[in-house]
PDB file of N, CA and C in Angstrom:
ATOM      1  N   UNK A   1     207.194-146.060 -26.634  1.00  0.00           N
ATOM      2  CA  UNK A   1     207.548-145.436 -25.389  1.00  0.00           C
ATOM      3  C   UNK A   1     206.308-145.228 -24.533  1.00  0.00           C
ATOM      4  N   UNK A   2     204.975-144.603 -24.925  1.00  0.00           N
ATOM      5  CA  UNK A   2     203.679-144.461 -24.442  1.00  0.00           C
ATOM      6  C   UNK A   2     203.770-145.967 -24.190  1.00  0.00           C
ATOM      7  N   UNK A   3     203.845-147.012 -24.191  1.00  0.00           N
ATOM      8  CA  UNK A   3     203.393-148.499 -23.955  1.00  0.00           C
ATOM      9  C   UNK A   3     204.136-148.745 -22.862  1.00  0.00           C
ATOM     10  N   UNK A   4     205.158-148.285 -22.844  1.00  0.00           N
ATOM     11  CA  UNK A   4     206.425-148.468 -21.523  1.00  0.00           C
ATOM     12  C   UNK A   4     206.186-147.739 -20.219  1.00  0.00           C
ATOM     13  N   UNK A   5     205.768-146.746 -20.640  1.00  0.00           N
ATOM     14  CA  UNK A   5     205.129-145.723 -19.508  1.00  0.00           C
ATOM     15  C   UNK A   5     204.059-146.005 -18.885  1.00  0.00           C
ATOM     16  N   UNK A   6     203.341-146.540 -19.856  1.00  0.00           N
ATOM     17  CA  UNK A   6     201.746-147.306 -19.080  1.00  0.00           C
ATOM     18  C   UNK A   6     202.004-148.447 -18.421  1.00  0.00           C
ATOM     19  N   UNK A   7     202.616-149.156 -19.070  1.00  0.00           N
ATOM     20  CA  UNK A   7     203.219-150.061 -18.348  1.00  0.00           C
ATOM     21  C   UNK A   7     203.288-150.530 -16.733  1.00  0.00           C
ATOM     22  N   UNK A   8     204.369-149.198 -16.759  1.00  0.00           N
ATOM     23  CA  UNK A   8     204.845-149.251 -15.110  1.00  0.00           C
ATOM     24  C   UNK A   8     203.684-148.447 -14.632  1.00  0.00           C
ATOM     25  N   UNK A   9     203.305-147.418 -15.041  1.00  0.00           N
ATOM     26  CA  UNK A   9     201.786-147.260 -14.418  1.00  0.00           C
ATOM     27  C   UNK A   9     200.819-147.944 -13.380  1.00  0.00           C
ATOM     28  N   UNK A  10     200.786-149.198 -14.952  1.00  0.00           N
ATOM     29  CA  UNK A  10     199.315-149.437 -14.688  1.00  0.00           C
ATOM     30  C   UNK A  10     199.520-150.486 -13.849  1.00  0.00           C
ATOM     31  N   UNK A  11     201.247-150.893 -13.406  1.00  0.00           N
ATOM     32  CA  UNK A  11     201.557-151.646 -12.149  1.00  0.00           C
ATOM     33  C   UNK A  11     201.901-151.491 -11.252  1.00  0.00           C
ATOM     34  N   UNK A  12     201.987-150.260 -11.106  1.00  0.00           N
ATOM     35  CA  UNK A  12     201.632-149.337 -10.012  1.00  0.00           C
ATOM     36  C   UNK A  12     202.858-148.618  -9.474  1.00  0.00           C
ATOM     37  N   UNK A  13     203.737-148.592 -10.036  1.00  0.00           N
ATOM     38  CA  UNK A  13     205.115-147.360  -9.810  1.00  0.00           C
ATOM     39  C   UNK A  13     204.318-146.037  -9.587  1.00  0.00           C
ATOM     40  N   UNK A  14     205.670-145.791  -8.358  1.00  0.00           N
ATOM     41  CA  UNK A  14     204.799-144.130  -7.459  1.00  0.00           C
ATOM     42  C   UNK A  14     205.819-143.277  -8.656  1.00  0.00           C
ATOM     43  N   UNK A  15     206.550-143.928  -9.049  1.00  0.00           N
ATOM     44  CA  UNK A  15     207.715-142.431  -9.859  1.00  0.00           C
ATOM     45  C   UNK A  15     208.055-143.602 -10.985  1.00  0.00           C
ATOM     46  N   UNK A  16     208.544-142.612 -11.985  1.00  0.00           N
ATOM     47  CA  UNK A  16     209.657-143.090 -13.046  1.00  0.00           C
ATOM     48  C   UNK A  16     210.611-142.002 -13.348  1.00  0.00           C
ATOM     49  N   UNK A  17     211.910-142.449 -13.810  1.00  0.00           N
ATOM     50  CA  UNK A  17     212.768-141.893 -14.148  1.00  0.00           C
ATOM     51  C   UNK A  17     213.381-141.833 -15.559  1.00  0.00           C
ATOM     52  N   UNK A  18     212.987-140.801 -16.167  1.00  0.00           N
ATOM     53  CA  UNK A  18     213.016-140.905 -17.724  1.00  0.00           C
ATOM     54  C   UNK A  18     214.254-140.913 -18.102  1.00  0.00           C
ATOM     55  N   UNK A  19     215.224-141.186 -19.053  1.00  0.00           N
ATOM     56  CA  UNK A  19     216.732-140.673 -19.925  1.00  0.00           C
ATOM     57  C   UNK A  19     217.463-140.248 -18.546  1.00  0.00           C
ATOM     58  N   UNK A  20     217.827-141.251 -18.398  1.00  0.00           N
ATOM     59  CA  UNK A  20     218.580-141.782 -16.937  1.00  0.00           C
ATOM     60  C   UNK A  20     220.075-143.225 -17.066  1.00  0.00           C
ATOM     61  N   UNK A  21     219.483-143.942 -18.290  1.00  0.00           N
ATOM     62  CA  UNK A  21     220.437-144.944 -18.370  1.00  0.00           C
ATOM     63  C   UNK A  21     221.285-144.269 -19.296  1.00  0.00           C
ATOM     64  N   UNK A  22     222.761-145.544 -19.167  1.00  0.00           N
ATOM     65  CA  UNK A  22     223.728-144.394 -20.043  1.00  0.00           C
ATOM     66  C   UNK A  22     223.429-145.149 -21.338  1.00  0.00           C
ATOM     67  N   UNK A  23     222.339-146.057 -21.555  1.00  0.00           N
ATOM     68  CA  UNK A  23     221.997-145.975 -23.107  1.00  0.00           C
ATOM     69  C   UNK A  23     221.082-145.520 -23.909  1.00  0.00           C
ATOM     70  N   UNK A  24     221.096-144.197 -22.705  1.00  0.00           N
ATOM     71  CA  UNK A  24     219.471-143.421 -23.514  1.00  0.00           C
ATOM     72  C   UNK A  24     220.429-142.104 -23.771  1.00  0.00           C
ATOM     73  N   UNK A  25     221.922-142.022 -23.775  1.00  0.00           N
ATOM     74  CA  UNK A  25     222.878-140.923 -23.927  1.00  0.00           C
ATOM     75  C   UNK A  25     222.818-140.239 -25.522  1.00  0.00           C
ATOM     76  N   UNK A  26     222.585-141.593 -25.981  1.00  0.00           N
ATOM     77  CA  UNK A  26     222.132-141.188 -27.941  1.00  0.00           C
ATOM     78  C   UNK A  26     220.700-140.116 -28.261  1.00  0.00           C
ATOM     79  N   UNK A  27     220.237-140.038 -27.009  1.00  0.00           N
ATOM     80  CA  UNK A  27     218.808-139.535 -27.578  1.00  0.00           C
ATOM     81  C   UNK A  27     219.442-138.043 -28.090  1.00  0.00           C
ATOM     82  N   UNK A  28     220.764-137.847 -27.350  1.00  0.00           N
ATOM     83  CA  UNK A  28     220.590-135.841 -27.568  1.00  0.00           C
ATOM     84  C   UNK A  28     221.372-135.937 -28.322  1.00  0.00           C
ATOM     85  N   UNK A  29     222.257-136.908 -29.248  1.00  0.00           N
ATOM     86  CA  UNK A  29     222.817-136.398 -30.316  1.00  0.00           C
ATOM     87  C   UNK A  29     222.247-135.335 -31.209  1.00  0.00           C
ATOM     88  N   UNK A  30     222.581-134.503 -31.406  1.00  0.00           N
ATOM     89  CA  UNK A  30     221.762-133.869 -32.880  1.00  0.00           C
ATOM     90  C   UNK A  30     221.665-134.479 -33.860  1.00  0.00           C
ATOM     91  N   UNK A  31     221.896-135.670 -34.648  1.00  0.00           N
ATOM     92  CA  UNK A  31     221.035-136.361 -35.203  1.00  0.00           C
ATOM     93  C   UNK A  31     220.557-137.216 -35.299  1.00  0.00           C
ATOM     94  N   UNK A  32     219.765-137.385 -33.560  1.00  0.00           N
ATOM     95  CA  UNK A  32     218.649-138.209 -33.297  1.00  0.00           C
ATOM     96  C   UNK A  32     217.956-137.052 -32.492  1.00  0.00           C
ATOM     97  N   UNK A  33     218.196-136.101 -31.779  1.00  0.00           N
ATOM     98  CA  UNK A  33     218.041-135.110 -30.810  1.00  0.00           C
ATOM     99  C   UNK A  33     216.018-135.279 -30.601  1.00  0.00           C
ATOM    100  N   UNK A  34     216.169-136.683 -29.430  1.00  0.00           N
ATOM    101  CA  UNK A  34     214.876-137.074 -29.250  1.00  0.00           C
ATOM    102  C   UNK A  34     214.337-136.743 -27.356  1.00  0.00           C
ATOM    103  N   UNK A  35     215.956-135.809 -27.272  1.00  0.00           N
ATOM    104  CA  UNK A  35     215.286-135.854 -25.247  1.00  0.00           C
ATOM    105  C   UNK A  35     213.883-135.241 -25.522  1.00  0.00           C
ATOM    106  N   UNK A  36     214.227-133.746 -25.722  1.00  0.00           N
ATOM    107  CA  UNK A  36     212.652-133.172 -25.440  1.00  0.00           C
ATOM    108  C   UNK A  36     211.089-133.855 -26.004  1.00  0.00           C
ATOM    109  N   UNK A  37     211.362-134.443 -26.898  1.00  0.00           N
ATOM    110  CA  UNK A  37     210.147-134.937 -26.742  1.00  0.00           C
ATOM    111  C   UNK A  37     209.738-136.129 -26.237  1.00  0.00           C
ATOM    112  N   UNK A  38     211.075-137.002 -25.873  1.00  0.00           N
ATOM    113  CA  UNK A  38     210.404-138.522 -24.826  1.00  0.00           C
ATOM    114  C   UNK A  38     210.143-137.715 -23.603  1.00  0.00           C
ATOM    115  N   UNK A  39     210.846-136.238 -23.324  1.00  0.00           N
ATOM    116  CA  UNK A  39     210.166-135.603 -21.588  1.00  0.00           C
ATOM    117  C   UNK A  39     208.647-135.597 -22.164  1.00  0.00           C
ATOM    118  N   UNK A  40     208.519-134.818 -23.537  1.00  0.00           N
ATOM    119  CA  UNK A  40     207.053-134.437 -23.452  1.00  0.00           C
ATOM    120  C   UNK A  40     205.873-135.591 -23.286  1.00  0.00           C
ATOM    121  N   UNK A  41     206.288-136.683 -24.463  1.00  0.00           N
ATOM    122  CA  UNK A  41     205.457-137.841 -24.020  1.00  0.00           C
ATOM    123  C   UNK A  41     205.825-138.464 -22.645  1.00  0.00           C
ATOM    124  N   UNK A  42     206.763-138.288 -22.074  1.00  0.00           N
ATOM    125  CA  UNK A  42     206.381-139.316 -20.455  1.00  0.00           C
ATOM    126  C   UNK A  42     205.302-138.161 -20.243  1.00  0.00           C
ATOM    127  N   UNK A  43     205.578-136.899 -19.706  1.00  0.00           N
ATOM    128  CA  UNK A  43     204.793-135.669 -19.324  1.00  0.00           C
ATOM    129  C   UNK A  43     203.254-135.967 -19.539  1.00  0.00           C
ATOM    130  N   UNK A  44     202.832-136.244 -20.935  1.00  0.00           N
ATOM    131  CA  UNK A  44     201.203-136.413 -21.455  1.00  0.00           C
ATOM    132  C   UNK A  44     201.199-137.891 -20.774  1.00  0.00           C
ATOM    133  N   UNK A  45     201.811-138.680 -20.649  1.00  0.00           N
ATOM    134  CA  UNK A  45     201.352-139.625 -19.858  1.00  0.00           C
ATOM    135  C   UNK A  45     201.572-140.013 -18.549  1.00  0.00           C
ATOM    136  N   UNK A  46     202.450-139.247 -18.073  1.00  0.00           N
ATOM    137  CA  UNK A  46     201.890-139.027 -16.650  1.00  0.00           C
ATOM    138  C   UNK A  46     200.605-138.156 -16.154  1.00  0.00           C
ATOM    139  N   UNK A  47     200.435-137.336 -16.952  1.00  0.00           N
ATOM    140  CA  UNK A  47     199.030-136.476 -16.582  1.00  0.00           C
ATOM    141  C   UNK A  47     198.195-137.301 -16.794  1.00  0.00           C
ATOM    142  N   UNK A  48     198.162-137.689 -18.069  1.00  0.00           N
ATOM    143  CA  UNK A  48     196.836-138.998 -18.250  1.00  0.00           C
ATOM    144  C   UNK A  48     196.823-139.919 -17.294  1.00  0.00           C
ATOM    145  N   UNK A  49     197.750-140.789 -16.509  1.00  0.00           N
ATOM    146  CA  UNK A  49     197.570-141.421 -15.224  1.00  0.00           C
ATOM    147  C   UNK A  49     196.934-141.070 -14.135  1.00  0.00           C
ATOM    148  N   UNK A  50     197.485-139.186 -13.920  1.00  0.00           N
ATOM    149  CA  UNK A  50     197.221-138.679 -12.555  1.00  0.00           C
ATOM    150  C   UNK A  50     196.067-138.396 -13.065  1.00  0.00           C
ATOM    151  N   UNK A  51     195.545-137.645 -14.120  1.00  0.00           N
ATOM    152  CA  UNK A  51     194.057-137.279 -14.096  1.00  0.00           C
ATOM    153  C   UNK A  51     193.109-138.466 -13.639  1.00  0.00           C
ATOM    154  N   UNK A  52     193.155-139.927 -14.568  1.00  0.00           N
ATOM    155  CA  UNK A  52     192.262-140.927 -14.639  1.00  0.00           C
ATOM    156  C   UNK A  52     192.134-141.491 -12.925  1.00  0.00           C
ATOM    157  N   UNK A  53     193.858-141.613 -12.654  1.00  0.00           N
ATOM    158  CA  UNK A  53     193.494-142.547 -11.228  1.00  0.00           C
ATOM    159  C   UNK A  53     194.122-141.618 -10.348  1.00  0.00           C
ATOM    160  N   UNK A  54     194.073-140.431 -10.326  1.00  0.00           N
ATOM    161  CA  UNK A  54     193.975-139.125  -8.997  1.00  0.00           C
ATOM    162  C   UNK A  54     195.532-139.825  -8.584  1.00  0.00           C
ATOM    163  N   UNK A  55     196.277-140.393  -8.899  1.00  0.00           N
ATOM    164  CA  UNK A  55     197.029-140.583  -8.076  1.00  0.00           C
ATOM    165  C   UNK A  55     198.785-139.612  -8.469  1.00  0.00           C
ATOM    166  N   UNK A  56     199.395-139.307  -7.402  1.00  0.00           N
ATOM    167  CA  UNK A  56     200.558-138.452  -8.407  1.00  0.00           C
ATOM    168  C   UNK A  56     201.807-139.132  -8.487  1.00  0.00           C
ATOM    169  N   UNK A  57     202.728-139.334  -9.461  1.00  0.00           N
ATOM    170  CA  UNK A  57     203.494-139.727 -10.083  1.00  0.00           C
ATOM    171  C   UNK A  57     204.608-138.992  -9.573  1.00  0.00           C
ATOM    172  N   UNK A  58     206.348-139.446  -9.221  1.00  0.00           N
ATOM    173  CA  UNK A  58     207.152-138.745  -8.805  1.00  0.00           C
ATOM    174  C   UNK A  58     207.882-138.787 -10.486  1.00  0.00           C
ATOM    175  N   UNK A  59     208.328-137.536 -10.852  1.00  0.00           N
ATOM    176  CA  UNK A  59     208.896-137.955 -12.200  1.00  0.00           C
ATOM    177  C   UNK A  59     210.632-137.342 -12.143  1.00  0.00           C
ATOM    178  N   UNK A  60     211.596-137.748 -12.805  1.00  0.00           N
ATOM    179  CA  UNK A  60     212.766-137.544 -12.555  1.00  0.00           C
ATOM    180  C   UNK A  60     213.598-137.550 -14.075  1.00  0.00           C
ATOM    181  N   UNK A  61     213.978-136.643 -14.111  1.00  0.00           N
ATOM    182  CA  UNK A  61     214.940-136.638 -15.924  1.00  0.00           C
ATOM    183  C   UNK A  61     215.931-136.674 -15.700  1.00  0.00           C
ATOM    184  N   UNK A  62     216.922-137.454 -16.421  1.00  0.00           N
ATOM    185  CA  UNK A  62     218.402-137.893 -16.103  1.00  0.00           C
ATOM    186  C   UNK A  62     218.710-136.157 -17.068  1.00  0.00           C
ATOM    187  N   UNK A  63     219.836-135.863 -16.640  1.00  0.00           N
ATOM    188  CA  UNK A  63     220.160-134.729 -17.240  1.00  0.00           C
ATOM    189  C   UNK A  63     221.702-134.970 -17.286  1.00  0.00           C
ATOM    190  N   UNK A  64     222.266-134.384 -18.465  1.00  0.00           N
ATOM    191  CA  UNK A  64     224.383-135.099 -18.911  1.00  0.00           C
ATOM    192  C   UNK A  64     224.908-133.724 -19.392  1.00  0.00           C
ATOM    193  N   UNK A  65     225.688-133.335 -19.301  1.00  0.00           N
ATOM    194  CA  UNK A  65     226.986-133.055 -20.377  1.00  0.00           C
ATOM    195  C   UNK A  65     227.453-131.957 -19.072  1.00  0.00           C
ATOM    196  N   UNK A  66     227.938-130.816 -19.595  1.00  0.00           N
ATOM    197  CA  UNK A  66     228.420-129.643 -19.612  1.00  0.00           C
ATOM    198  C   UNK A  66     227.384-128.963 -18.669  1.00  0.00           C
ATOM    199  N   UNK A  67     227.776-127.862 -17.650  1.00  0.00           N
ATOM    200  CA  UNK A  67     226.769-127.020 -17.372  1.00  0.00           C
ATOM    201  C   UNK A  67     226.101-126.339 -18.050  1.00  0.00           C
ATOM    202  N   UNK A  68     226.311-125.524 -19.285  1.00  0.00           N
ATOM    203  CA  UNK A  68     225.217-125.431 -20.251  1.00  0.00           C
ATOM    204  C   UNK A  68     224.042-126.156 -20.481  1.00  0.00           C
ATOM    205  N   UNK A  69     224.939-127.184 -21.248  1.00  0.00           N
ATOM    206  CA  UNK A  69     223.791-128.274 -21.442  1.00  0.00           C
ATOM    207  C   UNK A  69     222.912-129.443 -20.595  1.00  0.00           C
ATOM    208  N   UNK A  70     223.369-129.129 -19.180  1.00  0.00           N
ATOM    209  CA  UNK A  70     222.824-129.541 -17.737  1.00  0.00           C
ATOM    210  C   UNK A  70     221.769-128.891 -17.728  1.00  0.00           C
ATOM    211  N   UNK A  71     222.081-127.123 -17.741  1.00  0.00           N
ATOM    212  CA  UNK A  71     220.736-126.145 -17.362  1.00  0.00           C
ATOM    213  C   UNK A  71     219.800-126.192 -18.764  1.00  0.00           C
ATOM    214  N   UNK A  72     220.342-126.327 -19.459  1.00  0.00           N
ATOM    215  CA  UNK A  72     219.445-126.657 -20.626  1.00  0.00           C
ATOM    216  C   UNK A  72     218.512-127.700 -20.483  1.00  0.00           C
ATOM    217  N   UNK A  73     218.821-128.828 -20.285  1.00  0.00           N
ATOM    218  CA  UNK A  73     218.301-130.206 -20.132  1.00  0.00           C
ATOM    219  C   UNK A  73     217.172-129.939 -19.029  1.00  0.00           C
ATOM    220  N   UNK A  74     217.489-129.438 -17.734  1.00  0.00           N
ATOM    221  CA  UNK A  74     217.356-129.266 -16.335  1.00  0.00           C
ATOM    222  C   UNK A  74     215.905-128.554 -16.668  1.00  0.00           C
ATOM    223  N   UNK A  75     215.597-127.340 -17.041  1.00  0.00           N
ATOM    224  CA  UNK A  75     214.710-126.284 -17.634  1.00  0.00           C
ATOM    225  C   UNK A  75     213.526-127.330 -18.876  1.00  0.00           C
ATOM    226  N   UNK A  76     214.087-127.781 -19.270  1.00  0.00           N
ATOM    227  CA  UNK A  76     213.545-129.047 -20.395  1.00  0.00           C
ATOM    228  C   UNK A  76     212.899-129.985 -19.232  1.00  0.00           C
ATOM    229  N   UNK A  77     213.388-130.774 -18.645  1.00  0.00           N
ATOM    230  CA  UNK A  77     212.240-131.300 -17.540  1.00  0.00           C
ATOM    231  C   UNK A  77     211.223-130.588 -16.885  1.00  0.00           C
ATOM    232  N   UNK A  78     212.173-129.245 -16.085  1.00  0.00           N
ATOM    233  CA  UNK A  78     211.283-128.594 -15.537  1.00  0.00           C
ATOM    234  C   UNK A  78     209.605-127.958 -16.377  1.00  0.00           C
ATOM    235  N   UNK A  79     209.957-128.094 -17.559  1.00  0.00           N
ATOM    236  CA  UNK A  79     209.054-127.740 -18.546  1.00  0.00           C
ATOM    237  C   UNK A  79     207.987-128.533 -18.546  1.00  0.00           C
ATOM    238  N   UNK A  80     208.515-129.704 -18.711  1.00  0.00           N
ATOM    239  CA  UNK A  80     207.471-130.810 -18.631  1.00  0.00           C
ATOM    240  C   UNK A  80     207.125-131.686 -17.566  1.00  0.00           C
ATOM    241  N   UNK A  81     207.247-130.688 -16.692  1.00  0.00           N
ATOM    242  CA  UNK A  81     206.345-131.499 -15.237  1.00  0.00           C
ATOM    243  C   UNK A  81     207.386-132.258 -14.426  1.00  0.00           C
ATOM    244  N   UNK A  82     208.568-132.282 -14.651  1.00  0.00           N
ATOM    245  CA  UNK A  82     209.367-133.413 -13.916  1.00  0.00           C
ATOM    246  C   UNK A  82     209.868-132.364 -12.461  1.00  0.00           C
ATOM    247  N   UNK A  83     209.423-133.439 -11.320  1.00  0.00           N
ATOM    248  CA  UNK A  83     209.889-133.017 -10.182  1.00  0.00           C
ATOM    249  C   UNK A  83     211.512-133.035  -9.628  1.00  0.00           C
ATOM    250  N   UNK A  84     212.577-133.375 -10.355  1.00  0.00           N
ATOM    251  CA  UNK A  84     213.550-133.594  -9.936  1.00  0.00           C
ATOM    252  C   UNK A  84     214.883-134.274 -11.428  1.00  0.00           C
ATOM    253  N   UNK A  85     216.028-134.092 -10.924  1.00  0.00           N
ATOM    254  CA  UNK A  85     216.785-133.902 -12.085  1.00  0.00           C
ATOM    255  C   UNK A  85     218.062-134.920 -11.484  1.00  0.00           C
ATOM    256  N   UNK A  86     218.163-135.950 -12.310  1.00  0.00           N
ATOM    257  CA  UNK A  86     219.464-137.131 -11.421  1.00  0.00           C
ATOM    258  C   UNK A  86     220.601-136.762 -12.948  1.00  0.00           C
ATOM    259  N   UNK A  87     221.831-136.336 -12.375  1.00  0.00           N
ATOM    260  CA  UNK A  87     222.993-135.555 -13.042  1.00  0.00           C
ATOM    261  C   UNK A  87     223.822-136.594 -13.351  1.00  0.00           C
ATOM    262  N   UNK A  88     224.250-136.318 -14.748  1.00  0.00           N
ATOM    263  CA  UNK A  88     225.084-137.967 -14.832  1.00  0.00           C
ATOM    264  C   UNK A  88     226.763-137.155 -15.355  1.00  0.00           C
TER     265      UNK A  88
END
């Protein structure tokens, strides 16, 4: 995932949009329950971008289910640096 992120980086995307497709819907099963930490690694690697090349990154977390688990999710980006929340 760090390789994917650099990726579009280092080709020069102003934003990415993390757990956004509907086949990244498996990450929050509880037993794979991998959202919060692909937010945290995009998060360490978007800082590592903006620190090295000053430049800032627009970042966006797909957020799903229930209003519970919307504001849950929602608070979980907001945690990790993401400017904005696309509702599926």
């Amino acid at each position: 995932q760090r390789a994917l992120f650099r990726y579009y980086l280092d080709a020069g995307a102003g934003g990415i949009a993390v757990a956004v497709h509907t086949t990244q819907f498996a990450i929050r099963l509880p037993k794979i329950d991998i959202y919060n930490p692909l937010l945290e690694i995009a998060n360490e690697e978007f800082n590592r971008y903006t620190a090295t090349s000053k430049k800032q990154i627009i970042r966006v977390a797909g957020v799903i289910g229930n209003t519970s688990q919307a504001i849950k999710e929602s608070n979980l980006a907001l945690n990790n640096g993401f400017h904005a929340v696309l509702l599926s």
